[in-house]
PDB file of N, CA and C in Angstrom:
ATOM      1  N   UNK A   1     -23.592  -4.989  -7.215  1.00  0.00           N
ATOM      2  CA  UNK A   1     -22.807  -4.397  -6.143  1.00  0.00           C
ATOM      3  C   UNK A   1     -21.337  -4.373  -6.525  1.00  0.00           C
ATOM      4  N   UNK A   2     -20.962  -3.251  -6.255  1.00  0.00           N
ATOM      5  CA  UNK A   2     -19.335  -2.927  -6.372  1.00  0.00           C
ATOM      6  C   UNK A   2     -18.425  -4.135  -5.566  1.00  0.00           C
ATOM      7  N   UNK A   3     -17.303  -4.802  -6.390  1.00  0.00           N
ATOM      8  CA  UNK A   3     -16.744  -6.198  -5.331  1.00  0.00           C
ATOM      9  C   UNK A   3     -14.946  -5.458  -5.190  1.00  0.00           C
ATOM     10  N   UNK A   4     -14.644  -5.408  -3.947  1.00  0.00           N
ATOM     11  CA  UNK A   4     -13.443  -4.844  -3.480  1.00  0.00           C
ATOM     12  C   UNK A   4     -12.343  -5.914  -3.383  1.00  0.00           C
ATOM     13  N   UNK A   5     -11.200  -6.210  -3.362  1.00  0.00           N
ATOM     14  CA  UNK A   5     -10.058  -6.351  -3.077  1.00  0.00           C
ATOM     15  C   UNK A   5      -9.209  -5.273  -1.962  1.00  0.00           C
ATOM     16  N   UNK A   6      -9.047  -5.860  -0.559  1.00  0.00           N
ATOM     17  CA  UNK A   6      -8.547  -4.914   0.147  1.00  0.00           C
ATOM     18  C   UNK A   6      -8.158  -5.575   1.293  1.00  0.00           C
ATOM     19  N   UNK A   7      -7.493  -5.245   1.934  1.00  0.00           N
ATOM     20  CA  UNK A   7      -7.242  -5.851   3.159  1.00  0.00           C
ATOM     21  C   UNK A   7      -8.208  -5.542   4.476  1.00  0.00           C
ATOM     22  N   UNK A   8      -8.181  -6.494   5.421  1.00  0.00           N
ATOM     23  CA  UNK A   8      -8.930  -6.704   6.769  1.00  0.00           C
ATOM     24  C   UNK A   8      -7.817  -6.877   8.154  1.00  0.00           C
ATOM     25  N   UNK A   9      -7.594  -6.088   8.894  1.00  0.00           N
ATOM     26  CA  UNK A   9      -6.845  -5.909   9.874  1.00  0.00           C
ATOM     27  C   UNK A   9      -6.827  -6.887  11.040  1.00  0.00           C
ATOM     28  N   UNK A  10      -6.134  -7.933  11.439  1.00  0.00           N
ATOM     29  CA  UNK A  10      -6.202  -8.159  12.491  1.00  0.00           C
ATOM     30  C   UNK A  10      -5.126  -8.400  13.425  1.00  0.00           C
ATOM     31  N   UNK A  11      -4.664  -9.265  14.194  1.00  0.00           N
ATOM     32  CA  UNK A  11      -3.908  -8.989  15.277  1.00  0.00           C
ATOM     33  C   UNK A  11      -4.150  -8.203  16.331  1.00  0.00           C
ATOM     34  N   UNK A  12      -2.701  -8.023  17.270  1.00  0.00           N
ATOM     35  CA  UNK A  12      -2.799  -7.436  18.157  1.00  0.00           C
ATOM     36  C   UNK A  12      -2.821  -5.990  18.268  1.00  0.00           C
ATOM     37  N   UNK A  13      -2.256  -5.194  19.335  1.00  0.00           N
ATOM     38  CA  UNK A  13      -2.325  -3.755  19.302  1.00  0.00           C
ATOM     39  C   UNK A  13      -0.815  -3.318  18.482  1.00  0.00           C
ATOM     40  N   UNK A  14      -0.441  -3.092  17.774  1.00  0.00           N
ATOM     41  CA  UNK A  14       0.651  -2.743  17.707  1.00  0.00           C
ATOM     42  C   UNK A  14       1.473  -3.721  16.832  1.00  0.00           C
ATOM     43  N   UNK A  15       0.828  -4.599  16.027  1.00  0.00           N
ATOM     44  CA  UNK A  15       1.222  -5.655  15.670  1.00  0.00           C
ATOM     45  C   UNK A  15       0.430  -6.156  14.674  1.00  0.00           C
ATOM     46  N   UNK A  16      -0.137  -5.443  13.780  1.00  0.00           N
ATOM     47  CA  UNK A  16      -0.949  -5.610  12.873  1.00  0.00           C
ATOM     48  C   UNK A  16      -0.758  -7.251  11.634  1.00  0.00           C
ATOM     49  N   UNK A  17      -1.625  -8.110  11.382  1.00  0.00           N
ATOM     50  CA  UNK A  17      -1.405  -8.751  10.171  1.00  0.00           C
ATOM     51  C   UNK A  17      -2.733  -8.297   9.376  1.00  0.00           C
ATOM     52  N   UNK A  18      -2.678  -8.743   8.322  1.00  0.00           N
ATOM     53  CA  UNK A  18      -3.536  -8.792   7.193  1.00  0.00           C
ATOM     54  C   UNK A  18      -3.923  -9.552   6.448  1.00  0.00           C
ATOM     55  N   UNK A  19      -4.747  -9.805   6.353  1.00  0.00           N
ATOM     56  CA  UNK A  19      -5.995 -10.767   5.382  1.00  0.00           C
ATOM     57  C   UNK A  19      -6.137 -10.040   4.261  1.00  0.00           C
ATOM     58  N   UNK A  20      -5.943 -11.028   2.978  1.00  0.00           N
ATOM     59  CA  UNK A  20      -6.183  -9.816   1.495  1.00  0.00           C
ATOM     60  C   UNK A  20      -7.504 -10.505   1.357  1.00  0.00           C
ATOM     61  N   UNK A  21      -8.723  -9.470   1.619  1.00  0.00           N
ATOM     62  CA  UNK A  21      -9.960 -10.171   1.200  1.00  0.00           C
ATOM     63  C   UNK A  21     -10.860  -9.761  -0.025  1.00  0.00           C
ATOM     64  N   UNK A  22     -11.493 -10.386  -0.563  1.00  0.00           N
ATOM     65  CA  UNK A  22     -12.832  -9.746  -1.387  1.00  0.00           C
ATOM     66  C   UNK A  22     -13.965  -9.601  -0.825  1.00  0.00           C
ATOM     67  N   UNK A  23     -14.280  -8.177  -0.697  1.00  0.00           N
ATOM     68  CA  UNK A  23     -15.959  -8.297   0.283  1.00  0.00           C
ATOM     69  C   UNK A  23     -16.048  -7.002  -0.960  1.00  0.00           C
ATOM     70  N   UNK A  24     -17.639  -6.886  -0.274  1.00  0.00           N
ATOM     71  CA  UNK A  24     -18.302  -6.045  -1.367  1.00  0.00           C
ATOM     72  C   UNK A  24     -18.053  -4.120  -0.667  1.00  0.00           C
ATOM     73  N   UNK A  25     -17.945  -3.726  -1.551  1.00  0.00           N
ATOM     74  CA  UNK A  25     -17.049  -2.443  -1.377  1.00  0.00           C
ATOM     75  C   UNK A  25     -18.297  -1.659   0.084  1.00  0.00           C
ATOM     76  N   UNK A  26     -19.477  -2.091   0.528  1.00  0.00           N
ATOM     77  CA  UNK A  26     -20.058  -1.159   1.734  1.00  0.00           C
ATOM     78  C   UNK A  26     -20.154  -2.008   3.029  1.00  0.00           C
ATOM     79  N   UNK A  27     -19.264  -2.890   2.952  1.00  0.00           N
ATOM     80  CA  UNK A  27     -19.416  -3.832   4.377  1.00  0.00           C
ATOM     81  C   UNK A  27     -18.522  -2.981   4.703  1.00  0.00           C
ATOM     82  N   UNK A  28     -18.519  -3.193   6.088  1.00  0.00           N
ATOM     83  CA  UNK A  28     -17.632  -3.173   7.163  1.00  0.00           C
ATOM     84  C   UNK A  28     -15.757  -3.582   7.092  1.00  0.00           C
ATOM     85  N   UNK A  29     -14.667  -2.639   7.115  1.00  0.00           N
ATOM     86  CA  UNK A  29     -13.633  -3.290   7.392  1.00  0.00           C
ATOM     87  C   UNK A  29     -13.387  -4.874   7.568  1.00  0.00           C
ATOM     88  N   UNK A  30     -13.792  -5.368   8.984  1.00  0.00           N
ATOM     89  CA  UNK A  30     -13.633  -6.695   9.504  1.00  0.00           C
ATOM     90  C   UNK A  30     -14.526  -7.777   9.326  1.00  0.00           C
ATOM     91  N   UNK A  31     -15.684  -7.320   8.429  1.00  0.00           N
ATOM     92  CA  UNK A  31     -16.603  -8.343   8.526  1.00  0.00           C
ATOM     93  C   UNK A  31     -16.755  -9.473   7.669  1.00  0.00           C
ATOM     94  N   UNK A  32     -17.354 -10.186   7.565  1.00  0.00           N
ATOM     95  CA  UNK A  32     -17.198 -11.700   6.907  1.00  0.00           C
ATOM     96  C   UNK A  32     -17.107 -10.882   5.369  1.00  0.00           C
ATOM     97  N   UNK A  33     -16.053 -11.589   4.629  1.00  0.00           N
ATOM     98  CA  UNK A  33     -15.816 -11.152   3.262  1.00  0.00           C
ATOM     99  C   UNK A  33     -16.111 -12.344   2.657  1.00  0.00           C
ATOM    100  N   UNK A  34     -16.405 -12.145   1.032  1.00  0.00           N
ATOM    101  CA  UNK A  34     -16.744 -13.263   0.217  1.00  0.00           C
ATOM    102  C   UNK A  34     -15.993 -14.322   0.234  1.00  0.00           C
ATOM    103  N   UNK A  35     -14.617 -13.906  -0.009  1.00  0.00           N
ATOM    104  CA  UNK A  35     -13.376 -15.247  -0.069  1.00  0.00           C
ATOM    105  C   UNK A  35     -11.738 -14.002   1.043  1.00  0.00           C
ATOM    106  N   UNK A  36     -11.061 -15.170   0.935  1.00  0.00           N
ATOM    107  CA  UNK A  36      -9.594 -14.546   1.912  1.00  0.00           C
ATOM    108  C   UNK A  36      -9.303 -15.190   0.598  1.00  0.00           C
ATOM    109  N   UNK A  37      -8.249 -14.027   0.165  1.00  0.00           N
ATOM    110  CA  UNK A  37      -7.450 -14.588  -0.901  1.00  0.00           C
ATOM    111  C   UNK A  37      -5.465 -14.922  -0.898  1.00  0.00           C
ATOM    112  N   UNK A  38      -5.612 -14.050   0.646  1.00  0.00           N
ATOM    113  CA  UNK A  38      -3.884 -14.524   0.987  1.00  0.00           C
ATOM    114  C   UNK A  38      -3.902 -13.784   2.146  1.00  0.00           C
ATOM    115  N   UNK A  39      -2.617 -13.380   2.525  1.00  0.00           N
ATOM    116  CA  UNK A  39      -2.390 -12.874   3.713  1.00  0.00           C
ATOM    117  C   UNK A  39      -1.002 -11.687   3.103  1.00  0.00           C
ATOM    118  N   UNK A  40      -1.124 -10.826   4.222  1.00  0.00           N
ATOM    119  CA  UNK A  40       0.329  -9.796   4.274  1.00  0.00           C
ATOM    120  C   UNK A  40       0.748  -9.549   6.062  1.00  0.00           C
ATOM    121  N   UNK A  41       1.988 -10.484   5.954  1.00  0.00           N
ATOM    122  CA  UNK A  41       2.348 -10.109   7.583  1.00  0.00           C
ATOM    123  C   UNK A  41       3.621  -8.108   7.102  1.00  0.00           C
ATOM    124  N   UNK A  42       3.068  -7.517   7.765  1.00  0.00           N
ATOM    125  CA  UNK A  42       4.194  -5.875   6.997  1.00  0.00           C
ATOM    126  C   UNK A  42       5.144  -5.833   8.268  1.00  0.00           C
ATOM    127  N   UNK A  43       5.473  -6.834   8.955  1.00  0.00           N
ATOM    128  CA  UNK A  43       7.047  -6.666   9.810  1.00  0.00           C
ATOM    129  C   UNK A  43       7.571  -7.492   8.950  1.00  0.00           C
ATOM    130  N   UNK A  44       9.109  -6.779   8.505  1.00  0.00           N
ATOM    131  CA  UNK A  44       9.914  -8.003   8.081  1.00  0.00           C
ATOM    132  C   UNK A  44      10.539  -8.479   8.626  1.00  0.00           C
ATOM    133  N   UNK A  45      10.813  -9.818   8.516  1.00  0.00           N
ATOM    134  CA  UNK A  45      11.751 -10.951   9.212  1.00  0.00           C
ATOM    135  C   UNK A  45      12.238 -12.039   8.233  1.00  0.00           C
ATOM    136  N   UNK A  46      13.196 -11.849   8.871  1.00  0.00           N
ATOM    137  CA  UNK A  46      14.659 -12.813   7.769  1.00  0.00           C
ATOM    138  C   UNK A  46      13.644 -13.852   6.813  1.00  0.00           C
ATOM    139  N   UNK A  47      14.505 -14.076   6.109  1.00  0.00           N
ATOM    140  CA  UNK A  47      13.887 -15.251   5.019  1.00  0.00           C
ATOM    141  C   UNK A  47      14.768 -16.104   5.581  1.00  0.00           C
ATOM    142  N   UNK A  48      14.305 -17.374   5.639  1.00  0.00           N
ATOM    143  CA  UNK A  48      15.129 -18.730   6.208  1.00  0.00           C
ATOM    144  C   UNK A  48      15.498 -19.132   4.682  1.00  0.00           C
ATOM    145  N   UNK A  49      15.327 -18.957   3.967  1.00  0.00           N
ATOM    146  CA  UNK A  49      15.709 -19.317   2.345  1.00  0.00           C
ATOM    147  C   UNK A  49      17.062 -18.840   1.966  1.00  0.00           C
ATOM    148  N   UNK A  50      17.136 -17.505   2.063  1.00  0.00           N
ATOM    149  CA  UNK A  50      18.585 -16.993   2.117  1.00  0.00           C
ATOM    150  C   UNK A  50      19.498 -16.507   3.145  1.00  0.00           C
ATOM    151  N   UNK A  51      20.365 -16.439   2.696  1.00  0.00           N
ATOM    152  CA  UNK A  51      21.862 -16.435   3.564  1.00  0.00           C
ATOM    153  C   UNK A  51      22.153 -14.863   3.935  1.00  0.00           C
ATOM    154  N   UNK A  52      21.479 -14.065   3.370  1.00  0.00           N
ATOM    155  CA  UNK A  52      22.303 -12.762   3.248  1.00  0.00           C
ATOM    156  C   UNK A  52      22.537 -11.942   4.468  1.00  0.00           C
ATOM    157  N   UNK A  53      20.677 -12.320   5.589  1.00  0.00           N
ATOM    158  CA  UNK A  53      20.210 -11.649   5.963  1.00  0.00           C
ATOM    159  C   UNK A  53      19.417 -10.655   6.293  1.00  0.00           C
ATOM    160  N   UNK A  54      18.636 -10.458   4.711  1.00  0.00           N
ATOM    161  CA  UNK A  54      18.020  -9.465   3.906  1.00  0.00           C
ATOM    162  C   UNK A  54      16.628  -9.494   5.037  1.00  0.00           C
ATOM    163  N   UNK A  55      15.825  -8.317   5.272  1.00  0.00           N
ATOM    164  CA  UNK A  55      14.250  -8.642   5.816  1.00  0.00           C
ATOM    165  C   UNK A  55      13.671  -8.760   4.813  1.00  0.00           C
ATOM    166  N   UNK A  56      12.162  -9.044   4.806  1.00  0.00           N
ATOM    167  CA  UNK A  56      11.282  -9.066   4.118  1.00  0.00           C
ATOM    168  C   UNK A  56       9.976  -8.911   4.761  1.00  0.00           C
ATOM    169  N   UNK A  57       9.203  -8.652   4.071  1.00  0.00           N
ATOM    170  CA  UNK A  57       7.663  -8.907   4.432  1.00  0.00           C
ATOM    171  C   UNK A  57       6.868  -9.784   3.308  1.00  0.00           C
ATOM    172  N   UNK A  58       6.126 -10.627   4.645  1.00  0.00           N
ATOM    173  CA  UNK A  58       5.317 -11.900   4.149  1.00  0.00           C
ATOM    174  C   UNK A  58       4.104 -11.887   3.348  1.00  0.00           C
ATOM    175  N   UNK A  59       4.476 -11.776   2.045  1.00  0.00           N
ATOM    176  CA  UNK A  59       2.734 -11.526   1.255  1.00  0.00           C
ATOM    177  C   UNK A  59       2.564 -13.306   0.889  1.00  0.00           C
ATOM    178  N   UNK A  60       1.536 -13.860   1.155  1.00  0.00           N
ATOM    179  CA  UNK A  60       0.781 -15.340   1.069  1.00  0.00           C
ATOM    180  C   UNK A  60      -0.426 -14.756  -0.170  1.00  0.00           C
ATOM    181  N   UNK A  61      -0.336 -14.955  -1.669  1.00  0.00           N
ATOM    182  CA  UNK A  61      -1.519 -14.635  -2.120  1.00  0.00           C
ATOM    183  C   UNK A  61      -1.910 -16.115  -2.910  1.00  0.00           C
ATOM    184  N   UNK A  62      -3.537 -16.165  -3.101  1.00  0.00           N
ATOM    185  CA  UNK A  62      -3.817 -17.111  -4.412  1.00  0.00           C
ATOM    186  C   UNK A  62      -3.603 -16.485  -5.278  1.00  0.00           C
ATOM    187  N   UNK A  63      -2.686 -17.083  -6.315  1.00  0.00           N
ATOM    188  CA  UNK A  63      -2.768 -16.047  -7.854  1.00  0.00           C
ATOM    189  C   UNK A  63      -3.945 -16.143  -8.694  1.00  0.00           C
ATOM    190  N   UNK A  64      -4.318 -17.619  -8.157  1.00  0.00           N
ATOM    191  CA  UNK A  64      -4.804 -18.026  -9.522  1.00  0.00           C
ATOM    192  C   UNK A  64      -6.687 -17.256  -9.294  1.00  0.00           C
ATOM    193  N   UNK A  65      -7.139 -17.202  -7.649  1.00  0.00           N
ATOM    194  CA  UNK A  65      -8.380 -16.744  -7.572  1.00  0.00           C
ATOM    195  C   UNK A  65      -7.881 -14.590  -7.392  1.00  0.00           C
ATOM    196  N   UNK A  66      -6.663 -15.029  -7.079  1.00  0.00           N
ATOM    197  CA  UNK A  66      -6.632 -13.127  -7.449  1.00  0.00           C
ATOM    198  C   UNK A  66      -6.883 -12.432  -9.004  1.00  0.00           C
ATOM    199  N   UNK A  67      -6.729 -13.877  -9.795  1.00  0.00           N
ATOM    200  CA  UNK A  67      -6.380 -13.061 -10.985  1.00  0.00           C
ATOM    201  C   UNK A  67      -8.128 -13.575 -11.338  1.00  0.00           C
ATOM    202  N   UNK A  68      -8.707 -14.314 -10.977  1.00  0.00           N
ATOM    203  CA  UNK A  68     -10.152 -14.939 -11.465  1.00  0.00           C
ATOM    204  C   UNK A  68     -11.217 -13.311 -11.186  1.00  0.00           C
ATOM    205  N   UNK A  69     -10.592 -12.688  -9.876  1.00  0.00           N
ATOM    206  CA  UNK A  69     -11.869 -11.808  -9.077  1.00  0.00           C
ATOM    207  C   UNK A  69     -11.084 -10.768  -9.825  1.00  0.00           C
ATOM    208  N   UNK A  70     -10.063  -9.883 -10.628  1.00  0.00           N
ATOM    209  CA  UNK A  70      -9.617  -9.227 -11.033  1.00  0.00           C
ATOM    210  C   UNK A  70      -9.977  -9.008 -12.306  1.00  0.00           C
ATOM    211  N   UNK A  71     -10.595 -10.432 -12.919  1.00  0.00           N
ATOM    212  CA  UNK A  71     -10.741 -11.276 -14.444  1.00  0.00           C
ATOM    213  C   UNK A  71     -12.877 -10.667 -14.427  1.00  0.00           C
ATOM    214  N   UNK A  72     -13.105 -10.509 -13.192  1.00  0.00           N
ATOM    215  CA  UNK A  72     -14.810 -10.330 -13.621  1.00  0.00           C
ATOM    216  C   UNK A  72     -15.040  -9.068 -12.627  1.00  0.00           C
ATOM    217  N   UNK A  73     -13.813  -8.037 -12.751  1.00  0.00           N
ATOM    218  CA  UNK A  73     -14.036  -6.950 -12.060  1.00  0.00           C
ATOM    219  C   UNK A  73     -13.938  -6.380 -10.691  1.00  0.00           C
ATOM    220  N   UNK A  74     -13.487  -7.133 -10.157  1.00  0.00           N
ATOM    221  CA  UNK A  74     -13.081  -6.465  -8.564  1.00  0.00           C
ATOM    222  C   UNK A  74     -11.952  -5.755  -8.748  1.00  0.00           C
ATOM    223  N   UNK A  75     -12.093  -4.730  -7.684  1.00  0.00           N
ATOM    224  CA  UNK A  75     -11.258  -3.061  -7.809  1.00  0.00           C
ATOM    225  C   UNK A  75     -10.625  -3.253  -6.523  1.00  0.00           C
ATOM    226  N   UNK A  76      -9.182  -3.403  -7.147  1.00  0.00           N
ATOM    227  CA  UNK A  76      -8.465  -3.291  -5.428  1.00  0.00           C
ATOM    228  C   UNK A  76      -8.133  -2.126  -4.944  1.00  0.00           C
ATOM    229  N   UNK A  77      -8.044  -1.864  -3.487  1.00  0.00           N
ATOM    230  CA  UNK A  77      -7.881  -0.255  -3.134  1.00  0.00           C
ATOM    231  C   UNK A  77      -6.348  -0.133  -3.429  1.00  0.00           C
ATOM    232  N   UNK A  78      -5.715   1.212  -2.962  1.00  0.00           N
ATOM    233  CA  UNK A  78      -4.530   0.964  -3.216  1.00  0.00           C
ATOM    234  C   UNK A  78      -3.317   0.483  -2.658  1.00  0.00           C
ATOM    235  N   UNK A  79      -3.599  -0.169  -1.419  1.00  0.00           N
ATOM    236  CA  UNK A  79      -2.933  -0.837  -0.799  1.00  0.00           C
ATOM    237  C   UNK A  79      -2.669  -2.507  -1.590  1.00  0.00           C
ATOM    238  N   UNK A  80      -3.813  -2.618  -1.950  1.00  0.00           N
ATOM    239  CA  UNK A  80      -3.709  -4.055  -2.560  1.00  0.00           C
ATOM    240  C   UNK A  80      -3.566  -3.922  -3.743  1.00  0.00           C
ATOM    241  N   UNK A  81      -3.871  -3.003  -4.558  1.00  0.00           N
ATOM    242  CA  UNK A  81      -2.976  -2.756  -5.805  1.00  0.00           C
ATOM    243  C   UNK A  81      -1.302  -2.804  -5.666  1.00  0.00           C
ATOM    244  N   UNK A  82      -0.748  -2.042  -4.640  1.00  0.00           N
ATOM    245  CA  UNK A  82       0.465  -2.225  -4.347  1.00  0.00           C
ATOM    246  C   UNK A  82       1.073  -3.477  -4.111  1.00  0.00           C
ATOM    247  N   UNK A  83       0.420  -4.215  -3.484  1.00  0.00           N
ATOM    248  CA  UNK A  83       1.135  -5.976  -2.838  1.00  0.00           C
ATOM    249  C   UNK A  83       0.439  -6.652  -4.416  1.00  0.00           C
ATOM    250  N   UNK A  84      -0.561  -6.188  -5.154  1.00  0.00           N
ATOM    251  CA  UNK A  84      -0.565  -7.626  -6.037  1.00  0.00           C
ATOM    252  C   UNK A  84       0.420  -7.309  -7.242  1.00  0.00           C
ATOM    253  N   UNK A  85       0.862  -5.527  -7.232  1.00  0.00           N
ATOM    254  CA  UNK A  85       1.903  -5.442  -8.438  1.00  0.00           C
ATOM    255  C   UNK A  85       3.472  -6.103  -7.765  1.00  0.00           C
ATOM    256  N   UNK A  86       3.579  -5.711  -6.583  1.00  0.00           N
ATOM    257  CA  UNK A  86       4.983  -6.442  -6.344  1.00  0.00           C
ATOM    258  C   UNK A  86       4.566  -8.250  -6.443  1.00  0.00           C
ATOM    259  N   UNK A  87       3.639  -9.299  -6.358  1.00  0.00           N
ATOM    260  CA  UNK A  87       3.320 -10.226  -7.002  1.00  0.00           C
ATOM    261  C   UNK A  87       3.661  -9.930  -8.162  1.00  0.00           C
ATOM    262  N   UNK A  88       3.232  -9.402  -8.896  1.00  0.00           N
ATOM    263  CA  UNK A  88       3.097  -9.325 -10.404  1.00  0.00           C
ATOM    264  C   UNK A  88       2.082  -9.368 -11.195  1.00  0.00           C
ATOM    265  N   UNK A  89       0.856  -9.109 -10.661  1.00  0.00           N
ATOM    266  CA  UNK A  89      -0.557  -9.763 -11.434  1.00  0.00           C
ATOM    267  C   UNK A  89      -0.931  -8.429 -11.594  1.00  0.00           C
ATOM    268  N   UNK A  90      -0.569  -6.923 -11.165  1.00  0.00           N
ATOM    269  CA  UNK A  90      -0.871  -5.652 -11.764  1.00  0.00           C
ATOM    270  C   UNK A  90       0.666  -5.442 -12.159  1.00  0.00           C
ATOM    271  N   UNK A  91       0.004  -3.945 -13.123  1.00  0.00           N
ATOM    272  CA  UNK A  91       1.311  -2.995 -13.171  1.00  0.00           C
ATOM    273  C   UNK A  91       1.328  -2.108 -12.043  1.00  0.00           C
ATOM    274  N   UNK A  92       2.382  -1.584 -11.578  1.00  0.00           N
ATOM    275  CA  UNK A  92       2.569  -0.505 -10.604  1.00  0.00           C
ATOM    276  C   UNK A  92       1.995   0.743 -10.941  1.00  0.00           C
ATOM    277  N   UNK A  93       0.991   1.399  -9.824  1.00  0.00           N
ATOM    278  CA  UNK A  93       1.001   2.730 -10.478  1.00  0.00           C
ATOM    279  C   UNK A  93       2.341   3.275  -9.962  1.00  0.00           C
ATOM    280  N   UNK A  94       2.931   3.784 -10.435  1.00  0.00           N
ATOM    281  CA  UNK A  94       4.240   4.686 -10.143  1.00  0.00           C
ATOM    282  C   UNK A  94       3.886   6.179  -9.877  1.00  0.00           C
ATOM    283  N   UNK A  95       4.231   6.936  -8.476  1.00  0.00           N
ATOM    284  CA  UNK A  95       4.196   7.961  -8.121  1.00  0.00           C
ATOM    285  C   UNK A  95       4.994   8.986  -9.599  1.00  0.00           C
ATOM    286  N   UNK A  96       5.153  10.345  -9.525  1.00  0.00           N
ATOM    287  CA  UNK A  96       5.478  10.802 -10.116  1.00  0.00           C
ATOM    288  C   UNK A  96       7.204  11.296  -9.467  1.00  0.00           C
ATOM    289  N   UNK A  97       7.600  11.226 -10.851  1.00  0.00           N
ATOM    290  CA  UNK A  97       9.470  10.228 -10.509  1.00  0.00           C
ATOM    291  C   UNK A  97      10.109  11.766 -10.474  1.00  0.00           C
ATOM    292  N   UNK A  98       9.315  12.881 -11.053  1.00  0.00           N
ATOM    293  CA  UNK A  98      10.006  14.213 -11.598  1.00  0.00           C
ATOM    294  C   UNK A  98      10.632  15.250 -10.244  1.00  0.00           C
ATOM    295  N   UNK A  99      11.733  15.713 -10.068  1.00  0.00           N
ATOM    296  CA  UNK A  99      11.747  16.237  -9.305  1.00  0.00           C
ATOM    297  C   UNK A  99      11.175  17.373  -8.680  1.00  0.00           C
ATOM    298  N   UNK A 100      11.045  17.892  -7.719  1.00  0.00           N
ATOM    299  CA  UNK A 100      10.472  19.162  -7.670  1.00  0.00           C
ATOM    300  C   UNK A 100      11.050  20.271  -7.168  1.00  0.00           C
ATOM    301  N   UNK A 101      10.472  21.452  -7.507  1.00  0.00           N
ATOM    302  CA  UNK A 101      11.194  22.515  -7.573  1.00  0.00           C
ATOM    303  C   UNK A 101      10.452  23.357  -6.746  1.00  0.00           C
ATOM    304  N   UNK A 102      11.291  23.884  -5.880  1.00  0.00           N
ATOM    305  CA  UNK A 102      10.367  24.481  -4.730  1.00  0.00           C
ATOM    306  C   UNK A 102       9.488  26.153  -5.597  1.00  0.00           C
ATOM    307  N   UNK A 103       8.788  26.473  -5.003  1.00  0.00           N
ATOM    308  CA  UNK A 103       8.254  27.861  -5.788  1.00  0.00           C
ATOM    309  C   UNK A 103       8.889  28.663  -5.294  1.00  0.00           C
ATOM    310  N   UNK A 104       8.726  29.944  -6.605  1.00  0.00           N
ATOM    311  CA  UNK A 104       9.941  31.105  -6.254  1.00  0.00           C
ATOM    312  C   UNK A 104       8.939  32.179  -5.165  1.00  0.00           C
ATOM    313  N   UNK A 105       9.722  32.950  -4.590  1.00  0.00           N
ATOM    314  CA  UNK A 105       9.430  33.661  -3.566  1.00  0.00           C
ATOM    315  C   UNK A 105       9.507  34.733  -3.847  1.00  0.00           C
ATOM    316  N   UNK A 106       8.047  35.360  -3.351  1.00  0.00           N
ATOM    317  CA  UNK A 106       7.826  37.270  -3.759  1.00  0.00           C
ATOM    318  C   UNK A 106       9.324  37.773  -3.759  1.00  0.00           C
ATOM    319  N   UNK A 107       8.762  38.777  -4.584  1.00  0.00           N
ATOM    320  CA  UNK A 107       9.850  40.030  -4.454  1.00  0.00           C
ATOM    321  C   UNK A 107      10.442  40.943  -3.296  1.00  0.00           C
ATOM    322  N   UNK A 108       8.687  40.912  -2.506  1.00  0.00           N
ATOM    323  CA  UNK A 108       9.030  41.598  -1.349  1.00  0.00           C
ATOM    324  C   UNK A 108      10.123  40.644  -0.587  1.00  0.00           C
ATOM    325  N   UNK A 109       9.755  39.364  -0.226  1.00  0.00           N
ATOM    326  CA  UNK A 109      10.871  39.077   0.513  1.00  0.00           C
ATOM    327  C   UNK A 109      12.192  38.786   0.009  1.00  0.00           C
ATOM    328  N   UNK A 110      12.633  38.522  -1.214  1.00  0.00           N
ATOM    329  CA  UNK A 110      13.697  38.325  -1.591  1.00  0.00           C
ATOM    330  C   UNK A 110      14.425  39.579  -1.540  1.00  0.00           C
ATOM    331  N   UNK A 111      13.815  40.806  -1.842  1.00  0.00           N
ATOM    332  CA  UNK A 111      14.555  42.157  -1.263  1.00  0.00           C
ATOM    333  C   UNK A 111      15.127  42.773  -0.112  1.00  0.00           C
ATOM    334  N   UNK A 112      13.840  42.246   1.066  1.00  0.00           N
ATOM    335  CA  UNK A 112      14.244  42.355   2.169  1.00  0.00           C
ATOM    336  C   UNK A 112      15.109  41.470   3.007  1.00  0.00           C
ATOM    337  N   UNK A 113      15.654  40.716   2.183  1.00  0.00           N
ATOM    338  CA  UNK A 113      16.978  39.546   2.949  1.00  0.00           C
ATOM    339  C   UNK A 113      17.145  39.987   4.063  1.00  0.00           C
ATOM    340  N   UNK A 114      18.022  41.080   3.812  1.00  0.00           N
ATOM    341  CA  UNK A 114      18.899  41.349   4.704  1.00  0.00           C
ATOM    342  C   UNK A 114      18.424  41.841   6.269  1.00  0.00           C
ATOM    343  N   UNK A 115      19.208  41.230   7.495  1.00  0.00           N
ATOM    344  CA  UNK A 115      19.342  41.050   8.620  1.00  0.00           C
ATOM    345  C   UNK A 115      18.900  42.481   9.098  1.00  0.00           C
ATOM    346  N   UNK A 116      18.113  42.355  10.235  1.00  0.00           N
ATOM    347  CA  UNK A 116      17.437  43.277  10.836  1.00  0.00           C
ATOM    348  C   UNK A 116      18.235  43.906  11.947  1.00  0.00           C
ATOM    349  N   UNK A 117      18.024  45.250  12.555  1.00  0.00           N
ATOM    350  CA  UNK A 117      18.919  45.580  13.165  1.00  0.00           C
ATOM    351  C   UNK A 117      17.635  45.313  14.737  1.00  0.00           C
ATOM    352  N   UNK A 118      18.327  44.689  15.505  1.00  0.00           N
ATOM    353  CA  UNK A 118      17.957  44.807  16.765  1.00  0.00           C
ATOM    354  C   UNK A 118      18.160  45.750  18.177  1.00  0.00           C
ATOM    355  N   UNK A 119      16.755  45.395  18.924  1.00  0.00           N
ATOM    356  CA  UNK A 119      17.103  47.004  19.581  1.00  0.00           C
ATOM    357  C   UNK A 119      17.228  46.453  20.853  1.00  0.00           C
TER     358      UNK A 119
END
């Protein structure tokens, strides 16, 4: 059976936390997973550590069983690919950095610019 890395939703309405769990990739969202391997609270709130004021959001992971279930094949979705590369135990996939360029526009309308006469 396929083994997932992904998060499990709980909290309130409007107030989401997260459980980073391993369950097997056709259970259910919420249902009993193999192991909880940390937590992600995604409101940030001050760090009592520093002075600056900076927010943050609370990722709680095991490294050592994230990197064990990573080590014999579990596939994290991409949410948890994202929180274990800011850990550090993946690389980031990185979106594509290139800018874009909008597409050029028929002929017909670039000819007809000009302002219509109203009646």
């Amino acid at each position: 059976m396929v083994v997932k890395i992904r998060l499990a939703r709980f909290g309130r309405r409007n107030s989401p936390f997260y459980n980073i769990v391993v369950a097997h990739a056709r259970t259910p969202r919420n249902s009993r997973p193999l192991e909880v391997i940390g937590t992600y609270d995604p409101f940030p709130k001050p760090d009592p550590y520093d002075d600056s004021g900076r927010l943050h959001k609370d990722i709680n992971l095991d490294t050592i069983r994230a990197k064990y279930w990573i080590g014999v094949g579990a596939q994290p979705t991409d949410t948890a690919w994202r929180l274990l590369s800011m850990v550090g135990l993946l690389e980031p996939k990185y979106r594509n950095t290139e800018p874009r360029t909008p597409p050029a526009l028929p002929r017909e309308v670039v000819g007809n610019s000009a302002p219509r006469d109203a009646k």
